[in-house]
Protein backbone atom coordinates (compact mmCIF):
# COMPACT_ATOMS: atom_id res chain seq x y z
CA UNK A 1 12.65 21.88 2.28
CA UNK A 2 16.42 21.07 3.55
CA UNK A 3 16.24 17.55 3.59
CA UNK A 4 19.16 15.01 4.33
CA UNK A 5 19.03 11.60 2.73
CA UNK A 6 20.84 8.91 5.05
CA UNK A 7 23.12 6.70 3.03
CA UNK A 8 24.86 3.34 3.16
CA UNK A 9 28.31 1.99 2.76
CA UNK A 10 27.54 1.20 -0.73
CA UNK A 11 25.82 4.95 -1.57
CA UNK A 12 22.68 3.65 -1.61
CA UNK A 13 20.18 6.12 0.23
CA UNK A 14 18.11 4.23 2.80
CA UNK A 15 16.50 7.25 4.49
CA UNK A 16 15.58 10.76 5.14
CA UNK A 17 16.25 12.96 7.65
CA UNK A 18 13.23 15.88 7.83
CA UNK A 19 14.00 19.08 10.32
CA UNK A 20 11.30 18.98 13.26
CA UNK A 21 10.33 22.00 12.57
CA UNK A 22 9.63 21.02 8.18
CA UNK A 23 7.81 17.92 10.00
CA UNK A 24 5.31 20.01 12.05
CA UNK A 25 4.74 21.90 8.83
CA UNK A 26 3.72 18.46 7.01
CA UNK A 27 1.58 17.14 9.86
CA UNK A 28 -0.57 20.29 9.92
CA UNK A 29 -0.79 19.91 5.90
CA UNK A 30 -1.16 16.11 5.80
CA UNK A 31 -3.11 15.05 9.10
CA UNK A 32 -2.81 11.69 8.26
CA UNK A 33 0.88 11.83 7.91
CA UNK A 34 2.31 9.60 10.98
CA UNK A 35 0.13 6.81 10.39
CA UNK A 36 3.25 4.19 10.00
CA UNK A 37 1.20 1.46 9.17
CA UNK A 38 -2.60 0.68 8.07
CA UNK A 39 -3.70 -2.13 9.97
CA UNK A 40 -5.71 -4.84 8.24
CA UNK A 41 -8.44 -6.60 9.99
CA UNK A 42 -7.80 -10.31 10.79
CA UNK A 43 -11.41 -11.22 9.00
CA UNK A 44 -10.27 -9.77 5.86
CA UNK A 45 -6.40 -11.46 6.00
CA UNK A 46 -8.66 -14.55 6.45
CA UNK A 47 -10.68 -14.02 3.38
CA UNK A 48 -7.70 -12.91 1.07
CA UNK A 49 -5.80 -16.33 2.14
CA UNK A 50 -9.74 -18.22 1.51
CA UNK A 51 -9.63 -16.77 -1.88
CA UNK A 52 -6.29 -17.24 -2.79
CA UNK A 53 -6.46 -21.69 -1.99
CA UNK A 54 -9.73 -21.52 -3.82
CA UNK A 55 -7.80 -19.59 -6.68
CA UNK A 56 -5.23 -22.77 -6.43
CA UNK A 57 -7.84 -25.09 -6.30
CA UNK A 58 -9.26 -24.53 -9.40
CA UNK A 59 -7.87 -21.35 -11.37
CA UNK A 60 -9.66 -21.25 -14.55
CA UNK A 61 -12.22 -20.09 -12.21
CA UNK A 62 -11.08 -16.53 -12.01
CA UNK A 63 -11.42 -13.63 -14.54
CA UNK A 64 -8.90 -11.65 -16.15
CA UNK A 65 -9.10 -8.14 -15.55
CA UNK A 66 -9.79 -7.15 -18.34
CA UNK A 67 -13.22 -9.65 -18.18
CA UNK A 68 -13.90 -8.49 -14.59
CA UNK A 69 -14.10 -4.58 -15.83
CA UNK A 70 -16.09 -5.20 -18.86
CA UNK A 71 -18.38 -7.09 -16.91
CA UNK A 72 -18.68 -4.31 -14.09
CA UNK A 73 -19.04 -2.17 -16.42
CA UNK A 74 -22.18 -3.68 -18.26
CA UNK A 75 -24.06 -3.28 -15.17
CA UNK A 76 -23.40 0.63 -14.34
């Protein structure tokens, strides 16, 4: 692949340059390739910020992860 990596004033490389025709290759291999961004339902955004002020509210509430597997796991 002849990529070419886009730097900045500093050297740092901020990007990547891919030749149309190495792109076409990698959208027939990866279908899913161009999707820029996975949108996340409004509902669920509401839920995660729901969870989070009843996390603050009281936090000795939630389980460690460690807890939370073993406990899943018990079940299975």
């Amino acid at each position: 692949m002849n990529l070419q990596y886009v730097s900045d004033s500093k050297g740092k490389t901020t990007g990547v340059f891919i030749p149309i025709n190495e792109w076409n290759e990698l959208k027939k291999k990866y279908e899913s390739i161009e999707l820029e961004e996975l949108s996340v339902a409004d509902w669920h955004k509401d839920l995660v910020v729901k969870r989070l002020e009843d996390y603050k509210e009281n936090p000795d509430s939630a389980m460690d992860f460690d807890s939370a597997m073993d406990d899943i796991e018990k079940d299975l």
